[in-house]
N, C-alpha and C. Protein backbone atom coordinates (compact mmCIF):
# COMPACT_ATOMS: atom_id res chain seq x y z
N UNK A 1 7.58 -107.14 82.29
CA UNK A 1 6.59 -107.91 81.54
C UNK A 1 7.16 -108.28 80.17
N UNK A 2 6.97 -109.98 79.79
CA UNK A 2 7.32 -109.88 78.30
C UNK A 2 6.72 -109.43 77.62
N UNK A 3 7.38 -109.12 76.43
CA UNK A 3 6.70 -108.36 75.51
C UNK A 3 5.86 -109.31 74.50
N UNK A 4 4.91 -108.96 73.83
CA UNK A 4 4.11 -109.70 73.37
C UNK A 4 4.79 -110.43 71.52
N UNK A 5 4.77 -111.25 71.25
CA UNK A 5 5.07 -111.76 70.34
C UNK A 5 4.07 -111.00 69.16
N UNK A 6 4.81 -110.90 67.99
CA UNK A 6 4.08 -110.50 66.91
C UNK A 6 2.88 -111.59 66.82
N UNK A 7 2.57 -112.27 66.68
CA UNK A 7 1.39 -112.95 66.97
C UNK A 7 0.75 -113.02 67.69
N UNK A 8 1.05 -112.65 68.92
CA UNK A 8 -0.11 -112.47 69.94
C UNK A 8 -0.49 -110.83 69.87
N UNK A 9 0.18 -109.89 69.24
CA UNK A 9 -0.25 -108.70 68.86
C UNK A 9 -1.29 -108.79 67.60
N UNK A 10 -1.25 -109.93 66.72
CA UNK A 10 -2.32 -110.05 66.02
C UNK A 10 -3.68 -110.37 66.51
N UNK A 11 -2.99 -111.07 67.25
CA UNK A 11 -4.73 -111.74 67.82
C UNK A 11 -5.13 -110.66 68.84
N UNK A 12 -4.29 -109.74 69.40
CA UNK A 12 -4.66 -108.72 70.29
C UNK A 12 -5.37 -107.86 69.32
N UNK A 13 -4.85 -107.51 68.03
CA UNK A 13 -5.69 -106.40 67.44
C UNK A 13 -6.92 -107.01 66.45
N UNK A 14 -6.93 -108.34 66.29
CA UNK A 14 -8.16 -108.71 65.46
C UNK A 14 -9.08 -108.64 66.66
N UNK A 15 -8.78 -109.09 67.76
CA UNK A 15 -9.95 -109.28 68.77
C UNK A 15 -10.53 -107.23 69.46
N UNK A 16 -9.56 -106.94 69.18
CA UNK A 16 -9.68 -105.41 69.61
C UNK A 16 -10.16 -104.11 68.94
N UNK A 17 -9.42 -104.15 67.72
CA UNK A 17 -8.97 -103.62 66.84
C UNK A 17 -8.64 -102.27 67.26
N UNK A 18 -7.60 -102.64 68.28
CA UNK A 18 -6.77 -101.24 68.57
C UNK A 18 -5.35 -101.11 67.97
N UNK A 19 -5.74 -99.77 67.12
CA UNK A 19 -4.08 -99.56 66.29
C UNK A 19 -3.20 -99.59 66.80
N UNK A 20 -3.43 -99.76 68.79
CA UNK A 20 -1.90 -99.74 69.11
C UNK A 20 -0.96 -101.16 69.15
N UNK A 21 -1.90 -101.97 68.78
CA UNK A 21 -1.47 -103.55 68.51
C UNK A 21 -0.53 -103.54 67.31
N UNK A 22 -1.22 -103.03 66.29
CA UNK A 22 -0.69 -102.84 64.84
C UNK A 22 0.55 -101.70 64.69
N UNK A 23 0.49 -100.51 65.12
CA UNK A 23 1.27 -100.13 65.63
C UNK A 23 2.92 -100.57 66.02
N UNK A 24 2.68 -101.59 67.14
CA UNK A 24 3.81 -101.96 67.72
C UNK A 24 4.65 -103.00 66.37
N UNK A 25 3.54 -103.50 66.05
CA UNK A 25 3.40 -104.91 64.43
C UNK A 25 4.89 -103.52 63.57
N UNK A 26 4.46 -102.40 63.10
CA UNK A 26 4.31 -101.54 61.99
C UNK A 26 6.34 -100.82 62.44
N UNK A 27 6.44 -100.23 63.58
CA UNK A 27 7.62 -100.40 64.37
C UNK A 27 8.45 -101.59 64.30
N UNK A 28 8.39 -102.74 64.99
CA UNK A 28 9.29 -103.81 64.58
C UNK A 28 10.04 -104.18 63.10
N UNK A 29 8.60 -104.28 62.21
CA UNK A 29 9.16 -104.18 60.89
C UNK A 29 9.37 -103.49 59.77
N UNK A 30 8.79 -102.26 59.70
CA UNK A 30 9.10 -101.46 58.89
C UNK A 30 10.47 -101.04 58.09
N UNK A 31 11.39 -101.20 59.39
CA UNK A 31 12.91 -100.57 58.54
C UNK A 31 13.29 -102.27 57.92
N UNK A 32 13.33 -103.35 58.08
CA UNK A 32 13.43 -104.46 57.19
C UNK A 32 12.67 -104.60 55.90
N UNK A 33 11.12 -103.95 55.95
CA UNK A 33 10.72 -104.17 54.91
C UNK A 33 10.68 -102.88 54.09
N UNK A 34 11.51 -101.50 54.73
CA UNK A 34 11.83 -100.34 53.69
C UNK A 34 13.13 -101.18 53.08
N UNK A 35 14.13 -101.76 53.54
CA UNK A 35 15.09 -102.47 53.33
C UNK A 35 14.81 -103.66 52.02
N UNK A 36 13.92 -104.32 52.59
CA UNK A 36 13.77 -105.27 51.00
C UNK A 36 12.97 -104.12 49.81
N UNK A 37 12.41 -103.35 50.14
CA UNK A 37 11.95 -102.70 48.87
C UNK A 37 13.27 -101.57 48.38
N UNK A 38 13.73 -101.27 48.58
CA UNK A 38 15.18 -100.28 48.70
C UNK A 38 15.90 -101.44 47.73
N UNK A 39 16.27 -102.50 48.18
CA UNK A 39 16.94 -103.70 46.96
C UNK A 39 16.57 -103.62 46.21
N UNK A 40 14.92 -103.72 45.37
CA UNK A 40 14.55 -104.03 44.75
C UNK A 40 14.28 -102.64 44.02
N UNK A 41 14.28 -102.01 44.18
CA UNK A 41 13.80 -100.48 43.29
C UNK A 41 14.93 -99.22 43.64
N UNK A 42 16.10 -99.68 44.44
CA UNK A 42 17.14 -98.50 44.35
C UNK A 42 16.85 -96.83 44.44
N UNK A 43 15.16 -97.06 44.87
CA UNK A 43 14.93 -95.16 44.98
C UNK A 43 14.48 -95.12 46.23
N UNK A 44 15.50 -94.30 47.51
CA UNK A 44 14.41 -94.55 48.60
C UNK A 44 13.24 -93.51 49.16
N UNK A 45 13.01 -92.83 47.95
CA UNK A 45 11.57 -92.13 47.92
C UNK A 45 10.66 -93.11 47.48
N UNK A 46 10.76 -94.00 46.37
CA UNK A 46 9.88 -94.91 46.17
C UNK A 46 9.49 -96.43 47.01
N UNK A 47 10.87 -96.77 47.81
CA UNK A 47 10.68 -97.46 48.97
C UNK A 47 9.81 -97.16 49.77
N UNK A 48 9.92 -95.82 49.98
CA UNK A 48 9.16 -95.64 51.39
C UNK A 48 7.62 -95.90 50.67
N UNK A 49 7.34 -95.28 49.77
CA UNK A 49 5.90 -95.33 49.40
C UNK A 49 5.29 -97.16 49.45
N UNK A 50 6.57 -97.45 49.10
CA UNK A 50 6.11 -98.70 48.85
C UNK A 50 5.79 -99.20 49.93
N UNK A 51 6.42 -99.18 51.06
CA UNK A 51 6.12 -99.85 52.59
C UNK A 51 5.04 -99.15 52.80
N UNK A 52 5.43 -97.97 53.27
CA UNK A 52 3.37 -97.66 53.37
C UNK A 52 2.42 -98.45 52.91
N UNK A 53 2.32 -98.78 51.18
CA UNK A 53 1.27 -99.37 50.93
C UNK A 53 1.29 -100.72 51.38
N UNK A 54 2.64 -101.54 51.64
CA UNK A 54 2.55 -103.12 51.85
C UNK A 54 2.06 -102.77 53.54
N UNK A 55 2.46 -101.89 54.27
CA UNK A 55 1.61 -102.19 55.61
C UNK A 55 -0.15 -101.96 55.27
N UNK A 56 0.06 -100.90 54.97
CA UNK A 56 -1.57 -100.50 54.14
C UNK A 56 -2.44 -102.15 54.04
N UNK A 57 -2.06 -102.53 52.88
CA UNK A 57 -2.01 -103.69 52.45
C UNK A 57 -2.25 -105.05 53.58
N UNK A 58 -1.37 -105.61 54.13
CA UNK A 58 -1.19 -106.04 55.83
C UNK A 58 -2.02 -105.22 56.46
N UNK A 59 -2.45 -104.27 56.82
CA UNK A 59 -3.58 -104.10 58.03
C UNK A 59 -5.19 -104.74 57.30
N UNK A 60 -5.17 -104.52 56.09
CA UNK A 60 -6.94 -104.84 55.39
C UNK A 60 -6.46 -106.29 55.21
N UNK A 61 -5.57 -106.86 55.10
CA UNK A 61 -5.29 -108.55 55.01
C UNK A 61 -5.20 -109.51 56.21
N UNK A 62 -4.98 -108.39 57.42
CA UNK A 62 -4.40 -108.97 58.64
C UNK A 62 -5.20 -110.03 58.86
N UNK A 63 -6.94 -110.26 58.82
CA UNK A 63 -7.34 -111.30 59.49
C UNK A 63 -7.31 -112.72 58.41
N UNK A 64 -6.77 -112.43 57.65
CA UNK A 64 -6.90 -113.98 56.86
C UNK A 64 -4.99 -114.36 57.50
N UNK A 65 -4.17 -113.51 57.95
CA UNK A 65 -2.75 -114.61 58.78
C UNK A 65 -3.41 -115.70 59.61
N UNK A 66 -2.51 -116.82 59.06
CA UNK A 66 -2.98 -117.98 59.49
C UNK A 66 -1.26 -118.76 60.75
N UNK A 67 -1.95 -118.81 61.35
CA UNK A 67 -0.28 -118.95 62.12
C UNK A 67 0.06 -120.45 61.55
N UNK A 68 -0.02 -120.62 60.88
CA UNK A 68 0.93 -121.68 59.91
C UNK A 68 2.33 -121.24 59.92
N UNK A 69 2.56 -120.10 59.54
CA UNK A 69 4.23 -119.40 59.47
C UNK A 69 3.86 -117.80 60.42
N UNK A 70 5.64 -117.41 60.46
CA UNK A 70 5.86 -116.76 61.52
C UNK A 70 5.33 -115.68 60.64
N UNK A 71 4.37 -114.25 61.55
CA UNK A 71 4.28 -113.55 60.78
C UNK A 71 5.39 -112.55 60.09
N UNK A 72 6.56 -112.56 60.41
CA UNK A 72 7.29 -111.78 59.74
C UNK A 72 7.61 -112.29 58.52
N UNK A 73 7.76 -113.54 58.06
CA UNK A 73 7.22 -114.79 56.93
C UNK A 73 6.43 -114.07 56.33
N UNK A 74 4.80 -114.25 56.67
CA UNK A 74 3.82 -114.06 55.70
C UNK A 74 4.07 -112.37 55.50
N UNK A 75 4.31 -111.51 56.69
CA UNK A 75 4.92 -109.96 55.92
C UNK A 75 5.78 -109.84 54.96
N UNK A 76 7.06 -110.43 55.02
CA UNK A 76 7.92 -110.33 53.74
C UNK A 76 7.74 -110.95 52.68
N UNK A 77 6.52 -112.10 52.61
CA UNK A 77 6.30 -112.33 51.91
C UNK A 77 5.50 -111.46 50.78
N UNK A 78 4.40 -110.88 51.53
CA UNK A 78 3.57 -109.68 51.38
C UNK A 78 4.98 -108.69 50.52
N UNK A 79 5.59 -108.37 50.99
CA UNK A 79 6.90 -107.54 50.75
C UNK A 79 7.48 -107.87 49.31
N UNK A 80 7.94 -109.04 48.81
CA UNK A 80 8.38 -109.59 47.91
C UNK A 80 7.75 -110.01 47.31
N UNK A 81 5.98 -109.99 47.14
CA UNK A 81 5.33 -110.28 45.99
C UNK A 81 5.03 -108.74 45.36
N UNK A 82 4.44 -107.84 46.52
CA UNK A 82 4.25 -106.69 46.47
C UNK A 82 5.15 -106.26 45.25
N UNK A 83 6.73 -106.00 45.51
CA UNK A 83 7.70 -105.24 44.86
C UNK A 83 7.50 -106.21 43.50
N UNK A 84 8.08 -107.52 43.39
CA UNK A 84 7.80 -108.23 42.12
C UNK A 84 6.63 -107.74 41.12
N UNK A 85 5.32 -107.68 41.76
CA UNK A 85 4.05 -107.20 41.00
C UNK A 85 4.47 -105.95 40.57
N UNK A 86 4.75 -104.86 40.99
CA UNK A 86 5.34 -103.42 40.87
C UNK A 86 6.58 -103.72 39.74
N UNK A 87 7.33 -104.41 39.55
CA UNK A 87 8.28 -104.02 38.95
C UNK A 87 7.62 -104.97 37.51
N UNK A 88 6.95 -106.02 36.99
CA UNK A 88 6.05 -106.37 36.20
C UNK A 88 5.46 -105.43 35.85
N UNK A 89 4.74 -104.69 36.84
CA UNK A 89 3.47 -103.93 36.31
C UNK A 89 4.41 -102.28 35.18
N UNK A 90 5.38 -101.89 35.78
CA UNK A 90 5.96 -101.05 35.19
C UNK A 90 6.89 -100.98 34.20
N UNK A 91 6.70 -102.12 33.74
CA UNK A 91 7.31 -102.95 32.54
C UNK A 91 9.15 -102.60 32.42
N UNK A 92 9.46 -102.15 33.70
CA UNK A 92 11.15 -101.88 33.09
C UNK A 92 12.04 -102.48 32.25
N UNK A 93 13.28 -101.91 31.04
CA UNK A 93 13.58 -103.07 30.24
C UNK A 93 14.48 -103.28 31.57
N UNK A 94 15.57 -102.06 32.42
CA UNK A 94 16.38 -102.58 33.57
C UNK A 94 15.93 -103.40 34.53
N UNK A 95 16.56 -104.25 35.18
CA UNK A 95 16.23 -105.00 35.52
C UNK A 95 16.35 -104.92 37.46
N UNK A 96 15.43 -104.79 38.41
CA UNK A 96 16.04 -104.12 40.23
C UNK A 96 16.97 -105.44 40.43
N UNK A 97 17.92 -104.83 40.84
CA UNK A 97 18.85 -106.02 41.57
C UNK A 97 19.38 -106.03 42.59
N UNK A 98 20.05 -106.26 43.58
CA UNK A 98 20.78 -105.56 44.52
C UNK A 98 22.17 -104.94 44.69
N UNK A 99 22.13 -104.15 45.29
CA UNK A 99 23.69 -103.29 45.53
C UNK A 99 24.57 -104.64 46.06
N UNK A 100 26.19 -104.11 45.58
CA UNK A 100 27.49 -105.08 46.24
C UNK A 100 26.87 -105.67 48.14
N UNK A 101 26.54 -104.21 48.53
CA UNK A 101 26.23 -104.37 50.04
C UNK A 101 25.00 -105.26 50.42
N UNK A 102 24.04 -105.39 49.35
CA UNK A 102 22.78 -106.06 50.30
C UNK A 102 22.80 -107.55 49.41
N UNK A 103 23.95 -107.95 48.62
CA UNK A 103 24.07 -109.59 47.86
C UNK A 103 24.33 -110.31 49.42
N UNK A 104 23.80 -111.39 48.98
CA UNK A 104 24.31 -112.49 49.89
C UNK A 104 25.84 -112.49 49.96
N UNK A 105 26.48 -112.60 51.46
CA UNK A 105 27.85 -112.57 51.36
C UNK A 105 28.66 -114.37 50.49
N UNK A 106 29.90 -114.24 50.56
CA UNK A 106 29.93 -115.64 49.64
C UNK A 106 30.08 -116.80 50.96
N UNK A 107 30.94 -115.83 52.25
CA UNK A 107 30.52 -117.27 53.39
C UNK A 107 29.67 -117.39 53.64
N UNK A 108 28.00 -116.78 53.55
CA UNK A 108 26.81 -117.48 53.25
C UNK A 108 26.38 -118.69 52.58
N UNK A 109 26.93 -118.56 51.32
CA UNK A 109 26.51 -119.42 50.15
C UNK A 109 27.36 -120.47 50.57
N UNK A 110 27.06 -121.69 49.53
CA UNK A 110 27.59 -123.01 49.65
C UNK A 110 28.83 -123.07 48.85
N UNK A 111 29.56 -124.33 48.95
CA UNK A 111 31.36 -124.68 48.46
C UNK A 111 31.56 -124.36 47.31
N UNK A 112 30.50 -124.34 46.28
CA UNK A 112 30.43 -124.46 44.79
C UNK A 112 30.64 -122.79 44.61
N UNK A 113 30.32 -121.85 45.37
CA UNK A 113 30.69 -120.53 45.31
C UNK A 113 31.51 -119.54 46.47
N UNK A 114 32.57 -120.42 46.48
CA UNK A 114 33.14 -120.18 47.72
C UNK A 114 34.62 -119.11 46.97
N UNK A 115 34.20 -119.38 45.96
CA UNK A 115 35.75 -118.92 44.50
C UNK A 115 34.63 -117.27 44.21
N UNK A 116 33.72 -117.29 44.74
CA UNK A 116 33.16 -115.85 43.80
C UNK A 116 33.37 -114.72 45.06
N UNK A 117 34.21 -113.65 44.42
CA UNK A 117 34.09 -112.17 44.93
C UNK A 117 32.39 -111.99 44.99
N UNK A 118 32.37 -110.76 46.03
CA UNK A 118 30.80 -110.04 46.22
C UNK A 118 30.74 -109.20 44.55
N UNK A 119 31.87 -109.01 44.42
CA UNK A 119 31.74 -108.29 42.76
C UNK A 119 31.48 -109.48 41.72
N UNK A 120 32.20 -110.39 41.70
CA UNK A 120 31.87 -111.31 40.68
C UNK A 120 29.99 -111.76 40.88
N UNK A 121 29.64 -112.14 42.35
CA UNK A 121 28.38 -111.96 42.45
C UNK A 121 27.41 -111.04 42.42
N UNK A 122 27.29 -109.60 41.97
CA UNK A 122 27.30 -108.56 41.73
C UNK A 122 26.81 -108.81 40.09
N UNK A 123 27.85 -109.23 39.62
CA UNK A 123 27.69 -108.85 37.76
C UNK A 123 27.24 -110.25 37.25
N UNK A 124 27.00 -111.04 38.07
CA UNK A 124 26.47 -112.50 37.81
C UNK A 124 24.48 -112.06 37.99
N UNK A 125 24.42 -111.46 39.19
CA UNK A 125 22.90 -111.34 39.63
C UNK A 125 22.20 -110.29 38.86
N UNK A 126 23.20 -109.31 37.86
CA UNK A 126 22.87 -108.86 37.63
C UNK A 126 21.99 -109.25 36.15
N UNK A 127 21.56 -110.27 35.71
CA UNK A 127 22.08 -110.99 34.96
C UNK A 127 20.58 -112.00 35.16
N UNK A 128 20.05 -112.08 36.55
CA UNK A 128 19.08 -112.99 36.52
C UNK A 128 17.60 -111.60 36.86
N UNK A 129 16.84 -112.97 36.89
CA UNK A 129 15.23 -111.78 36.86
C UNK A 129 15.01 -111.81 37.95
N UNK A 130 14.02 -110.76 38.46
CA UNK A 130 13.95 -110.62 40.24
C UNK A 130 12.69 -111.64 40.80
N UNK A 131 12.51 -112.49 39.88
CA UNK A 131 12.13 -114.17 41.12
C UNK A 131 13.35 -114.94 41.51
N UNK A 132 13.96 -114.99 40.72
CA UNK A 132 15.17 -115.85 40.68
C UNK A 132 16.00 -114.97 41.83
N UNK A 133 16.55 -113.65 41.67
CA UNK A 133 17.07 -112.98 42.73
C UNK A 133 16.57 -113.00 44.30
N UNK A 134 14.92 -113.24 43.79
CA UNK A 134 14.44 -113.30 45.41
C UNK A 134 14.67 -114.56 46.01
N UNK A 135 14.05 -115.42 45.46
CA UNK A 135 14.43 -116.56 46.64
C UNK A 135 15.74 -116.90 46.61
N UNK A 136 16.63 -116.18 46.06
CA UNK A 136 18.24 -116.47 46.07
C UNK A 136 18.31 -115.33 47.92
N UNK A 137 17.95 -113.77 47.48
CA UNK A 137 18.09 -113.57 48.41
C UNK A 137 17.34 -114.04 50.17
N UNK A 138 16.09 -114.64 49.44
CA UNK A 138 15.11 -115.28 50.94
C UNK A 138 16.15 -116.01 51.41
N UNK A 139 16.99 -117.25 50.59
CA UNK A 139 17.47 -118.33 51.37
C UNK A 139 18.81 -117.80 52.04
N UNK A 140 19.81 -116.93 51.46
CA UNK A 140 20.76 -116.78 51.69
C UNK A 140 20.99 -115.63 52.48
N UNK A 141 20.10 -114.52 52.29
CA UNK A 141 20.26 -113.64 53.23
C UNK A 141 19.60 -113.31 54.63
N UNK A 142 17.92 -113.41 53.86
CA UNK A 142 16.90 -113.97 55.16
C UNK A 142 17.32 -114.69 55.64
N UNK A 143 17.84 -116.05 55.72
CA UNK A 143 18.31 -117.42 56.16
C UNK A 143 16.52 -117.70 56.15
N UNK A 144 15.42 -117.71 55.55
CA UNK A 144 14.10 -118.32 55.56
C UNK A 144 14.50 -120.16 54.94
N UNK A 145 13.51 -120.58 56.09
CA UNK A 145 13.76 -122.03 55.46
C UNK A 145 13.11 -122.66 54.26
N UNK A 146 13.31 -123.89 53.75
CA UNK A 146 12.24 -124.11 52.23
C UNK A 146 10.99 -124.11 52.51
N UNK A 147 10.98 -124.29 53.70
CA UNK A 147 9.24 -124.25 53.87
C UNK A 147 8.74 -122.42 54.04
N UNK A 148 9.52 -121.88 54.79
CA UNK A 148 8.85 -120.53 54.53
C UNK A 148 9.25 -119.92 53.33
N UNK A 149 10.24 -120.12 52.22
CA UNK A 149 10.16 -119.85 51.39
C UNK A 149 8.68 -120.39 50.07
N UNK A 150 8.42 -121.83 50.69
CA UNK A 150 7.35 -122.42 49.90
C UNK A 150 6.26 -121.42 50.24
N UNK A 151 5.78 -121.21 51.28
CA UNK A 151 4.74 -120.48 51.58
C UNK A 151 4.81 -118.96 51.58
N UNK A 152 5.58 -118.05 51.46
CA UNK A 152 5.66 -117.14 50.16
C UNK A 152 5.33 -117.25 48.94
N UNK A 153 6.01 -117.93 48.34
CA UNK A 153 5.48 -118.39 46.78
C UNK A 153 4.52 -119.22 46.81
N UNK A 154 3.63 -119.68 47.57
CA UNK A 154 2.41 -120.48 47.38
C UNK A 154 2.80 -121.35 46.95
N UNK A 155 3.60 -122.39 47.30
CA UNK A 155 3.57 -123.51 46.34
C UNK A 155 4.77 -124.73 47.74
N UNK A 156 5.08 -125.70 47.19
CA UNK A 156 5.33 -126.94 48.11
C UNK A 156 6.93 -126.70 48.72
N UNK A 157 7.05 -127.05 49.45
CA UNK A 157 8.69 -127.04 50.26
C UNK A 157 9.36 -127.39 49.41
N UNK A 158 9.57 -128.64 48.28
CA UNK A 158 10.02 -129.19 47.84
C UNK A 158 9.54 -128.52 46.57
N UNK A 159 8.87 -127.67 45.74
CA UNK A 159 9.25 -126.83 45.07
C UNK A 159 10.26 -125.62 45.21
N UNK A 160 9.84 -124.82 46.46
CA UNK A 160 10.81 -124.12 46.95
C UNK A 160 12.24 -124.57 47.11
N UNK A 161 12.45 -125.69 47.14
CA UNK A 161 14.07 -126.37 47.20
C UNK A 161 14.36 -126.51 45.81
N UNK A 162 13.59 -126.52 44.99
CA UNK A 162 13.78 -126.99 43.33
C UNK A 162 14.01 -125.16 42.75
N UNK A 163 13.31 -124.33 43.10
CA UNK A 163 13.36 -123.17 42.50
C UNK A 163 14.81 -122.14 43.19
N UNK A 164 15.32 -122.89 44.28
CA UNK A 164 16.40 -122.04 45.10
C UNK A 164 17.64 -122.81 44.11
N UNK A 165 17.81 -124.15 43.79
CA UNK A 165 18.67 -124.61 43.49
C UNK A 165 19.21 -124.55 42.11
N UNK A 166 17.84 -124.21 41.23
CA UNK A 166 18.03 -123.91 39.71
C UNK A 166 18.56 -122.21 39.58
N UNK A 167 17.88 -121.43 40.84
CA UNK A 167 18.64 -120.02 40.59
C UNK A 167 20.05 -120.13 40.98
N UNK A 168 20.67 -120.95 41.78
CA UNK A 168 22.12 -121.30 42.18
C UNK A 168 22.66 -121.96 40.72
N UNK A 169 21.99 -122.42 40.42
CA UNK A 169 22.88 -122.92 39.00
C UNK A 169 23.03 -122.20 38.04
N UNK A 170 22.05 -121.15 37.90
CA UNK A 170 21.71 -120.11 36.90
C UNK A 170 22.64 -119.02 37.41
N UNK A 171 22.66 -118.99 39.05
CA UNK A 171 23.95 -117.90 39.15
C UNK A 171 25.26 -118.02 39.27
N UNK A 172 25.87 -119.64 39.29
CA UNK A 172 27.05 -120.15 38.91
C UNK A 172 27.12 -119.81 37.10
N UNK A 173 26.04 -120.06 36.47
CA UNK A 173 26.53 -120.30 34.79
C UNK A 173 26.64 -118.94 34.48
N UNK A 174 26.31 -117.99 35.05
CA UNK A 174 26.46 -116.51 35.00
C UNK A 174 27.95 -116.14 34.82
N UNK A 175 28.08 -116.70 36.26
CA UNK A 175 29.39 -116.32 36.65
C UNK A 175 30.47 -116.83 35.91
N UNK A 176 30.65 -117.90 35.29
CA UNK A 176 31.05 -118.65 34.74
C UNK A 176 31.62 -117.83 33.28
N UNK A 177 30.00 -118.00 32.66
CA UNK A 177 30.51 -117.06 31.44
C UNK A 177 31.05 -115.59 31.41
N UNK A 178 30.72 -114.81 32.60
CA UNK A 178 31.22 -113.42 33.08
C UNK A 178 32.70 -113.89 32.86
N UNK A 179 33.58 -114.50 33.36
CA UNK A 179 34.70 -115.20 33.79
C UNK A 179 35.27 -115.16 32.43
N UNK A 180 34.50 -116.03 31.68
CA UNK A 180 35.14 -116.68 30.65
C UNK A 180 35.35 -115.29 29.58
N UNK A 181 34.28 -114.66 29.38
CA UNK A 181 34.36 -113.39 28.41
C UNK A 181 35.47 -111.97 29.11
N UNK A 182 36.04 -112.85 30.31
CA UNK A 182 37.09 -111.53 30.99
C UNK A 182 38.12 -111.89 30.17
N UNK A 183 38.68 -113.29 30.26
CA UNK A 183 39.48 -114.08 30.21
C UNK A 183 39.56 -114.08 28.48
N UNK A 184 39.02 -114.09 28.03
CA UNK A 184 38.88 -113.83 26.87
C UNK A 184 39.27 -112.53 26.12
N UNK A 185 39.02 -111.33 26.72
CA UNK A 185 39.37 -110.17 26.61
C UNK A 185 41.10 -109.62 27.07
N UNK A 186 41.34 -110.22 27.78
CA UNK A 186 42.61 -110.31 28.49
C UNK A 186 43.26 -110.97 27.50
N UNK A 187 43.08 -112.15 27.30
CA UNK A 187 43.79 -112.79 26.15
C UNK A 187 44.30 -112.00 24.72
N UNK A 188 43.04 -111.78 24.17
CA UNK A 188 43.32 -110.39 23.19
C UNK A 188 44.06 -109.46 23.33
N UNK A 189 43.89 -108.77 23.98
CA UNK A 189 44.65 -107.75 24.89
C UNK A 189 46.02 -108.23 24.31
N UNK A 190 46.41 -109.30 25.71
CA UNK A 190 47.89 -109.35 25.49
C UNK A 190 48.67 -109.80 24.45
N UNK A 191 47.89 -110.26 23.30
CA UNK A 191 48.12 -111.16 21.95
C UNK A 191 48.61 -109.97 21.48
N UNK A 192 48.11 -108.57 21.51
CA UNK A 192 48.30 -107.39 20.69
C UNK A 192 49.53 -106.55 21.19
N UNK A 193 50.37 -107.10 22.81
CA UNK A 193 51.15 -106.21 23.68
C UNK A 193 52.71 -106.99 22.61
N UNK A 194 53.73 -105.63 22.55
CA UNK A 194 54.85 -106.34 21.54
C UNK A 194 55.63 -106.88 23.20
N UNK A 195 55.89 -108.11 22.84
CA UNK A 195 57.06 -108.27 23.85
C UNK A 195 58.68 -108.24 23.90
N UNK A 196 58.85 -107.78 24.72
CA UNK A 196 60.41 -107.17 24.93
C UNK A 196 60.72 -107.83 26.12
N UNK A 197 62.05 -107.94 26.03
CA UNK A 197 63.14 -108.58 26.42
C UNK A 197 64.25 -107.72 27.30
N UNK A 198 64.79 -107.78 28.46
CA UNK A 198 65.77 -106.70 28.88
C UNK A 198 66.79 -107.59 29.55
């Protein structure tokens, strides 16, 4: 028998409301969405709490999913507003970013960053705020399209293409000046080395 699509497990448990619908929902995605909260807060005692509450959260929200988008969409979305609100609300001056391992790789990204190490992207992201990091990571790592990125952020496809492309520029000029202040230091450096001759 096929197995039932996360959406037809919704409509199985709004019409039912048997937890074993939600359940199966709670299994599929859980270790992806301990995974995006783990990026974003680096403690995975506080991950886990956190997924608890975003399913928490998702079961008392479940009947307003509108199958407009896939529900694993409107869950991570749930996921990435969730953690954003949390890291606002706790006013950190540090800033959650992601580890070398969970950045977008660079044969992901497009030609214009085809020259950046996972380290140079690393100390570049580190560098932007975690909206800008998210839909950097929705497009590039999720592979989510502008439209399910629009409908996460509530707002138009064609905003979502405007807000992915200004954090790409913001994480090129990063990188850029990272670069330039190496290069700079190096320079010094060797201005001060005596040179010899053999």
């Amino acid at each position: 028998m096929k197995p039932l699509s996360d959406e037809e497990l919704v409509q199985h448990y709004l019409l039912s409301q048997d937890d074993r619908f939600f359940d199966v929902l709670y299994t599929r995605h859980c270790d992806n969405v301990y995974g995006k909260c783990l990026s974003f807060l680096k403690d995975p005692e506080l991950a886990s709490d956190f997924t608890h509450d975003i399913f928490f959260k998702a079961l008392t929200r479940i009947s307003t999913f509108k199958e407009q988008a896939r529900f694993s969409t409107w869950l991570y979305g749930m996921t990435y507003n969730y953690c954003l609100d949390q890291v606002r609300f706790r006013k950190k001056e540090q800033h959650f970013f992601p580890t070398a391992d969970e950045l977008p790789g660079k044969d992901e990204l497009e030609d214009d960053f085809s020259d950046m190490t996972v380290a140079d992207l690393q100390k570049a992201m580190k560098k932007m705020n975690p909206e800008e990091q998210s839909v950097l990571m929705m497009r590039f790592q999720d592979e989510f399209s502008f439209r399910e990125i629009g409908h996460i952020l509530k707002t138009s496809e064609g905003s979502a293409a405007l807000r992915v492309a200004q954090a790409r520029k913001k994480l090129r000029k990063y990188y850029l000046e990272t670069l330039a202040l190496v290069l700079m230091i190096l320079s010094r450096f060797a201005a001060k080395l005596p040179f010899r001759f053999f």
